[in-house]
N, C-alpha and C. Protein backbone atom coordinates (compact mmCIF):
# COMPACT_ATOMS: atom_id res chain seq x y z
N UNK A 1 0.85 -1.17 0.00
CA UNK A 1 0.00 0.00 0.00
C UNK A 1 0.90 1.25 0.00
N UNK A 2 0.43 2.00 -0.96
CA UNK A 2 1.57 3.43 -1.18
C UNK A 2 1.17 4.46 0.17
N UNK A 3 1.83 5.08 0.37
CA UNK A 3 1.83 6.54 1.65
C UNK A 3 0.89 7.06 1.24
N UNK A 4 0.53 7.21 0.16
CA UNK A 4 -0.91 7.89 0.19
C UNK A 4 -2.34 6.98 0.18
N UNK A 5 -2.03 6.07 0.31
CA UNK A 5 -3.15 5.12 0.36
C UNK A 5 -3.61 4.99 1.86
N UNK A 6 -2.16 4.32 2.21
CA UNK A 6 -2.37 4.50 3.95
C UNK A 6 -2.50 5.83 4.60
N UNK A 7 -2.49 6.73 4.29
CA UNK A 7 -2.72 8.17 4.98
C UNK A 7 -4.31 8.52 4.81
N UNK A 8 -4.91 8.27 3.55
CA UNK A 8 -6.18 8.15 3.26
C UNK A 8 -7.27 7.08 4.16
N UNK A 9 -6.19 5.64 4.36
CA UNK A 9 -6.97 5.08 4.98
C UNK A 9 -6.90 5.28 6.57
N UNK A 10 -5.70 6.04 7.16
CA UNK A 10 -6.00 6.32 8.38
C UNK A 10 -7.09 7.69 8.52
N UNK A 11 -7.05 8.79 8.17
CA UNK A 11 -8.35 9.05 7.61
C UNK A 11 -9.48 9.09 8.28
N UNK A 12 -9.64 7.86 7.24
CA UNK A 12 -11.22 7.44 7.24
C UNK A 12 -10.97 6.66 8.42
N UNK A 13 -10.46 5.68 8.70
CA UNK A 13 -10.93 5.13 10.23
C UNK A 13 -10.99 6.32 11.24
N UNK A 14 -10.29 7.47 11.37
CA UNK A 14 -10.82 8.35 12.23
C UNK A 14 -12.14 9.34 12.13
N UNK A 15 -12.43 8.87 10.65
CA UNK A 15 -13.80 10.20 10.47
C UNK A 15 -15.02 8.64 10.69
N UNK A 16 -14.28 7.82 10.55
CA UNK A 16 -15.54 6.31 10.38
C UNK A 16 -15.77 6.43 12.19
N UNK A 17 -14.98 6.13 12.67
CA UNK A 17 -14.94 6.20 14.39
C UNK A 17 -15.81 7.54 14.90
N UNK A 18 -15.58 9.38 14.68
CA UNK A 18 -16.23 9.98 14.68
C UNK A 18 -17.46 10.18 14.10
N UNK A 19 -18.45 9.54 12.99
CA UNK A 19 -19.40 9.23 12.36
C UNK A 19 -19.85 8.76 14.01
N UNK A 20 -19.43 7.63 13.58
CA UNK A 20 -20.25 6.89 14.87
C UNK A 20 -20.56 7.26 16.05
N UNK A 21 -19.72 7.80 16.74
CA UNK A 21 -19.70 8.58 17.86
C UNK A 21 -20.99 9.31 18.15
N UNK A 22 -21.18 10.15 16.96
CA UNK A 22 -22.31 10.98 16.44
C UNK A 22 -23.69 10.76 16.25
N UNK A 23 -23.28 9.84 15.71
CA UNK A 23 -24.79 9.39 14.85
C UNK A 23 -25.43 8.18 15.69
N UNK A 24 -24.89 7.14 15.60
CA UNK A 24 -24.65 5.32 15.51
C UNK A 24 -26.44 4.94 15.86
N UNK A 25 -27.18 5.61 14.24
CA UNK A 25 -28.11 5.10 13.91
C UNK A 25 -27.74 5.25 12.37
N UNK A 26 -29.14 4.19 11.72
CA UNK A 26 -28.94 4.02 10.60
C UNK A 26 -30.02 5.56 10.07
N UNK A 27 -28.76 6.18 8.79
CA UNK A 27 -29.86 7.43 8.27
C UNK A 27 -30.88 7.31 7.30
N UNK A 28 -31.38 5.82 6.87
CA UNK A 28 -32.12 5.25 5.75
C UNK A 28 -33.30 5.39 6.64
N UNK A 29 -33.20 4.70 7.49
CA UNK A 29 -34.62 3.89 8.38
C UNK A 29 -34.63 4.99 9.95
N UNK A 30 -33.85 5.09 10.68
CA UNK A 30 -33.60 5.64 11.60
C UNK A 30 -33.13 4.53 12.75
N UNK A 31 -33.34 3.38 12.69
CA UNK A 31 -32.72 2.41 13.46
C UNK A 31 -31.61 2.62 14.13
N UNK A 32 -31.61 2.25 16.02
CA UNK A 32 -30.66 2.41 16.28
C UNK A 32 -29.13 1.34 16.15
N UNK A 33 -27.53 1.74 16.19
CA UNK A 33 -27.08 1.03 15.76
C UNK A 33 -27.20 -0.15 16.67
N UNK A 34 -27.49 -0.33 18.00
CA UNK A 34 -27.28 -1.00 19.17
C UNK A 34 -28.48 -2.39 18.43
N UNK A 35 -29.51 -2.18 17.66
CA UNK A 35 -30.25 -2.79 17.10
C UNK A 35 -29.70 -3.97 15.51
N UNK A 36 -28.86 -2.67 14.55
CA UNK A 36 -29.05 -3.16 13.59
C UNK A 36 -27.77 -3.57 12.98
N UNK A 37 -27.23 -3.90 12.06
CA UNK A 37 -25.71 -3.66 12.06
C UNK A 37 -25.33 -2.57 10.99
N UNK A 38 -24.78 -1.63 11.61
CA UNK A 38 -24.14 -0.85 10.44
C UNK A 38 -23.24 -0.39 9.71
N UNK A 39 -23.10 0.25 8.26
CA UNK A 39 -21.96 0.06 7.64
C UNK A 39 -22.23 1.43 7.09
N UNK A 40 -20.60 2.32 6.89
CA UNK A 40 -20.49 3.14 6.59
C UNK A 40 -20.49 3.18 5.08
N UNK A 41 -21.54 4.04 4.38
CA UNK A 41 -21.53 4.62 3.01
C UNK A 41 -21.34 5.58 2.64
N UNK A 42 -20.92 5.72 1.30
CA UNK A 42 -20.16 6.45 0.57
C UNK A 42 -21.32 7.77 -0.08
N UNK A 43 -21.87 8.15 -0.36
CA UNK A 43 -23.50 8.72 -0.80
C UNK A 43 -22.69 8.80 -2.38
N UNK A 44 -21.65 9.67 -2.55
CA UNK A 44 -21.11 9.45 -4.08
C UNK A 44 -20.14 8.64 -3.86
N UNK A 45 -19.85 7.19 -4.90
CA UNK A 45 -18.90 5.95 -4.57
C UNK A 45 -17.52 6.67 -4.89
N UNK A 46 -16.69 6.02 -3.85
CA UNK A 46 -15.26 6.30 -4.25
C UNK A 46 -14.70 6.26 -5.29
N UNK A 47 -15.23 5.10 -6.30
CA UNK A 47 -14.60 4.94 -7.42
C UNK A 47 -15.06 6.35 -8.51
N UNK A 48 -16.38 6.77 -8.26
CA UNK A 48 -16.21 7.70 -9.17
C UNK A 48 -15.86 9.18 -8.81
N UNK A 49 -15.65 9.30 -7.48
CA UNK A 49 -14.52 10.59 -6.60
C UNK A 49 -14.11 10.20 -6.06
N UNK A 50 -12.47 9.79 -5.93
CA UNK A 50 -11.76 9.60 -5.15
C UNK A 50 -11.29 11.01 -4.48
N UNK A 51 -11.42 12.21 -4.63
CA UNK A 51 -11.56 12.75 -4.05
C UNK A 51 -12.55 13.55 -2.87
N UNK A 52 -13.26 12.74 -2.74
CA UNK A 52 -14.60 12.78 -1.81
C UNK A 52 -14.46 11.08 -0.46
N UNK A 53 -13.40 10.93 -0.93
CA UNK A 53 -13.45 9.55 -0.42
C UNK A 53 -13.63 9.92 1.24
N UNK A 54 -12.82 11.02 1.71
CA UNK A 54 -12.66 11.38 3.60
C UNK A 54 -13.90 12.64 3.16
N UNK A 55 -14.65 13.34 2.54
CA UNK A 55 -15.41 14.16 2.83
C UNK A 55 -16.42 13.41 3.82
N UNK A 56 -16.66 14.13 4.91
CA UNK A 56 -17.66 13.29 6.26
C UNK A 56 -18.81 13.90 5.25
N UNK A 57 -19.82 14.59 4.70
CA UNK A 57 -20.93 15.03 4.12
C UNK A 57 -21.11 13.95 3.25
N UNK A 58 -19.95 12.78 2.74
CA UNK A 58 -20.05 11.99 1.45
C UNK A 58 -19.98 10.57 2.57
N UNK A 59 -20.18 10.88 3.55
CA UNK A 59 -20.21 9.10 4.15
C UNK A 59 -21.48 9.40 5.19
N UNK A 60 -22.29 8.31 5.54
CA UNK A 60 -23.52 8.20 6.12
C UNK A 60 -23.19 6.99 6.56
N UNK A 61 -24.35 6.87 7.41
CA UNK A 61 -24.20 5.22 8.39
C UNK A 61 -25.65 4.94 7.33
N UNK A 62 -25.76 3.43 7.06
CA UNK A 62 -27.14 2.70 6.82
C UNK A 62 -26.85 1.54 7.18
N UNK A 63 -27.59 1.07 7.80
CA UNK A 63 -28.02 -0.68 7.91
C UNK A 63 -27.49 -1.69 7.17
N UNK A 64 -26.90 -2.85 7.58
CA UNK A 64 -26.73 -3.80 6.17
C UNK A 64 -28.37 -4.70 6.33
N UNK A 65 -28.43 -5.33 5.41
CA UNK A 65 -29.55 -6.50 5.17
C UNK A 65 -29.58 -7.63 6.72
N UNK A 66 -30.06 -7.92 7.39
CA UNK A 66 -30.41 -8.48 8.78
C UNK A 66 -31.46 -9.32 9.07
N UNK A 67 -31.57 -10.20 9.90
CA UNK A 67 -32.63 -10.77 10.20
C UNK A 67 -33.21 -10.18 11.15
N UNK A 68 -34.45 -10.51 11.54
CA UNK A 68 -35.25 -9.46 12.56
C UNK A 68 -35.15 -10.44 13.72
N UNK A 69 -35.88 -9.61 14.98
CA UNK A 69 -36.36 -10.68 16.23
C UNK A 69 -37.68 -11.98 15.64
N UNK A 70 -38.26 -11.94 14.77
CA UNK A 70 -39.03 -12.72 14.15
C UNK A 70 -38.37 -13.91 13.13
N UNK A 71 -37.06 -13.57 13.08
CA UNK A 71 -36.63 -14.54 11.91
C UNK A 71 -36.71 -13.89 10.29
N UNK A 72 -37.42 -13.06 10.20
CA UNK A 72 -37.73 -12.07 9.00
C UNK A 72 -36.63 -11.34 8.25
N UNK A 73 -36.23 -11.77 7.08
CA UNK A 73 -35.14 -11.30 6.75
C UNK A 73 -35.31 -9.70 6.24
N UNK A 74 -34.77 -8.96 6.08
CA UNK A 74 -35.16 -7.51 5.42
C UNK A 74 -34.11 -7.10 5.14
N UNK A 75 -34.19 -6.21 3.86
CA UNK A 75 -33.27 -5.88 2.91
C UNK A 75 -32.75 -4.47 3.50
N UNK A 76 -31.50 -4.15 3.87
CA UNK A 76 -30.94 -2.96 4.86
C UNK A 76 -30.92 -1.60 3.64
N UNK A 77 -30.50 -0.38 4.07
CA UNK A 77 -30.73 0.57 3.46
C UNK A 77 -29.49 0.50 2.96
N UNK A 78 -27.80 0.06 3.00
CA UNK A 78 -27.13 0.02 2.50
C UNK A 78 -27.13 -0.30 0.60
N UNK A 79 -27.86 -1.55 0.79
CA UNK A 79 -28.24 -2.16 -0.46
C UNK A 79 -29.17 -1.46 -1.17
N UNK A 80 -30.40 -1.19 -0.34
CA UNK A 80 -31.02 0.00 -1.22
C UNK A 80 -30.68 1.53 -1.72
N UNK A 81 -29.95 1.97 -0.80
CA UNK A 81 -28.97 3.29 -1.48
C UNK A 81 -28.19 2.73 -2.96
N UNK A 82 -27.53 1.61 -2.85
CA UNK A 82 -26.66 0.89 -4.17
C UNK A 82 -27.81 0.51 -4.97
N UNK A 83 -28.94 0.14 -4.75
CA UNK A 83 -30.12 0.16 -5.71
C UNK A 83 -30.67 0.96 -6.24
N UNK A 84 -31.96 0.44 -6.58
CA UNK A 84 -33.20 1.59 -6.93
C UNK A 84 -34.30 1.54 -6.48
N UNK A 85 -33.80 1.71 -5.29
CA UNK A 85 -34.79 1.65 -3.74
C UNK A 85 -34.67 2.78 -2.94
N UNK A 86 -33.35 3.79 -3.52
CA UNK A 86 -32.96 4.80 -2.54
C UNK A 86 -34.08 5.44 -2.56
N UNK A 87 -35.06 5.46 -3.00
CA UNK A 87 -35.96 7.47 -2.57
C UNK A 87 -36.78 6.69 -1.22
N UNK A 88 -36.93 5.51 -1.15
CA UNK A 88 -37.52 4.88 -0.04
C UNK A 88 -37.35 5.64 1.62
N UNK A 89 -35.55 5.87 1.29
CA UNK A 89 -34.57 6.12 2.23
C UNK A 89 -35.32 7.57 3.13
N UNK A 90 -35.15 7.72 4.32
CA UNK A 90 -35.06 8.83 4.76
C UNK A 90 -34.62 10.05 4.48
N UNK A 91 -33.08 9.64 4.49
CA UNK A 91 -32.20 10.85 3.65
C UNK A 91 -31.65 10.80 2.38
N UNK A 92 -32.94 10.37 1.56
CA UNK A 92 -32.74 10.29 0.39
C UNK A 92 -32.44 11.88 -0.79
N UNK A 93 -33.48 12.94 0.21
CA UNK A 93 -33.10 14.30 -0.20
C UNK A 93 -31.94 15.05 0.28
N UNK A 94 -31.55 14.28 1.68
CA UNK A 94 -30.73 15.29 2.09
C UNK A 94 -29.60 14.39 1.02
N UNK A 95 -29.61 13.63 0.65
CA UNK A 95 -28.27 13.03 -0.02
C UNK A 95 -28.25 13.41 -1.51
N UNK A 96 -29.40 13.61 -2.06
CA UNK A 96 -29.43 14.25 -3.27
C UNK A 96 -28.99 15.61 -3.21
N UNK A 97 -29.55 16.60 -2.25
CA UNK A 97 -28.88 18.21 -1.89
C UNK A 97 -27.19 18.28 -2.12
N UNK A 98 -27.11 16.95 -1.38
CA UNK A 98 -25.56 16.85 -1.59
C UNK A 98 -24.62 16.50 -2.60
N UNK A 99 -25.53 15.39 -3.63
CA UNK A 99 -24.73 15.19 -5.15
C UNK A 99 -24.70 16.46 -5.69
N UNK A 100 -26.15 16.58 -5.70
CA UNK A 100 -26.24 17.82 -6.76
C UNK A 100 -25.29 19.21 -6.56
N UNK A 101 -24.95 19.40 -5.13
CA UNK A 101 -23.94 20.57 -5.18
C UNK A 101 -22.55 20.07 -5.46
N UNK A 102 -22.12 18.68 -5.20
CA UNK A 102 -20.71 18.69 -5.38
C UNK A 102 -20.66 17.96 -6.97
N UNK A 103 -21.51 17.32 -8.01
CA UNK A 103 -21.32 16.49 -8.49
C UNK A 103 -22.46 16.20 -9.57
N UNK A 104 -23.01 17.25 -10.11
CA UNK A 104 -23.93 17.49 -10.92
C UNK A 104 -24.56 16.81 -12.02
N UNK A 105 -23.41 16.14 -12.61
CA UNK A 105 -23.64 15.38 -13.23
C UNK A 105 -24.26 13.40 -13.28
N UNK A 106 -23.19 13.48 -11.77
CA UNK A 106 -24.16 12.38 -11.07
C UNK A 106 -25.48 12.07 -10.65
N UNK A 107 -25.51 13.65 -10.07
CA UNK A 107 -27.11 13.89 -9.84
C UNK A 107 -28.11 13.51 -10.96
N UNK A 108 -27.55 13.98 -11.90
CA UNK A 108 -28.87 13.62 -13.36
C UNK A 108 -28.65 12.05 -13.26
N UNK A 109 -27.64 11.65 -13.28
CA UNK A 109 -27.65 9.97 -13.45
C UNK A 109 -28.34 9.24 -12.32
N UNK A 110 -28.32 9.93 -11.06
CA UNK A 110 -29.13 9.09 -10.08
C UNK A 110 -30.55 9.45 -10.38
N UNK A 111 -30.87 10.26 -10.67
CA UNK A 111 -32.47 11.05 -10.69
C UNK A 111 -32.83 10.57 -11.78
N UNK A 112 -32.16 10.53 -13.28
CA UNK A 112 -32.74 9.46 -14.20
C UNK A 112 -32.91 8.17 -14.20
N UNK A 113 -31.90 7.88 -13.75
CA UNK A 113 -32.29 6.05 -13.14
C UNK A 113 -33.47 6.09 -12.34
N UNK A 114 -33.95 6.99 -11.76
CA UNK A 114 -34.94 6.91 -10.53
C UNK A 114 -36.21 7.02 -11.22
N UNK A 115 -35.98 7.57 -12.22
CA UNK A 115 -37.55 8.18 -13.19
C UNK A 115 -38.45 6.92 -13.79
């Protein structure tokens, strides 16, 4: 791993650790984390800004996919943000407010897929 890889990834384990601190519910559903399991997302993917990769405004907590106290499996908001399930999401606007100012062009691509 190059010096800038590892400097990036120490980073993010300190903004991933402060996320949590903060939040440690899921921002799809509102679930708390003590409930559900959660995983830090990207709102625009790294691969297509790697420079957004440590922006804290570009990472959110959501849920992964879980079984319930019933045995009931349910599909977590993680997977539905990577789908086309996101407007479902809670902060599905506040996460759009946020493509659309840093990344405009994404924005049309998520909002047309959505149409």
């Amino acid at each position: 791993m190059s010096k800038k890889q590892e400097k990036i990834k120490r980073e993010l384990r300190k903004i991933y650790h402060e996320i949590l601190l903060e939040r440690n519910c899921c921002a799809g559903c509102g679930q708390n984390g003590n409930a559900v399991p959660l995983s830090f997302s990207h709102i625009i993917p790294r691969s297509r800004r790697g420079d957004l990769v440590t922006d804290r405004r570009n990472i959110t907590l959501h849920c992964l996919t879980f079984v319930d106290n019933n045995g009931n499996s349910r599909k977590g908001c993680h997977e539905m943000w990577e789908g086309r399930e996101r407007e479902k999401l809670l902060d599905y606007f506040h996460n759009l407010a946020y493509i659309k100012e840093v990344d405009l062009e994404y924005y049309y691509i998520i909002t047309e897929l959505n149409a």
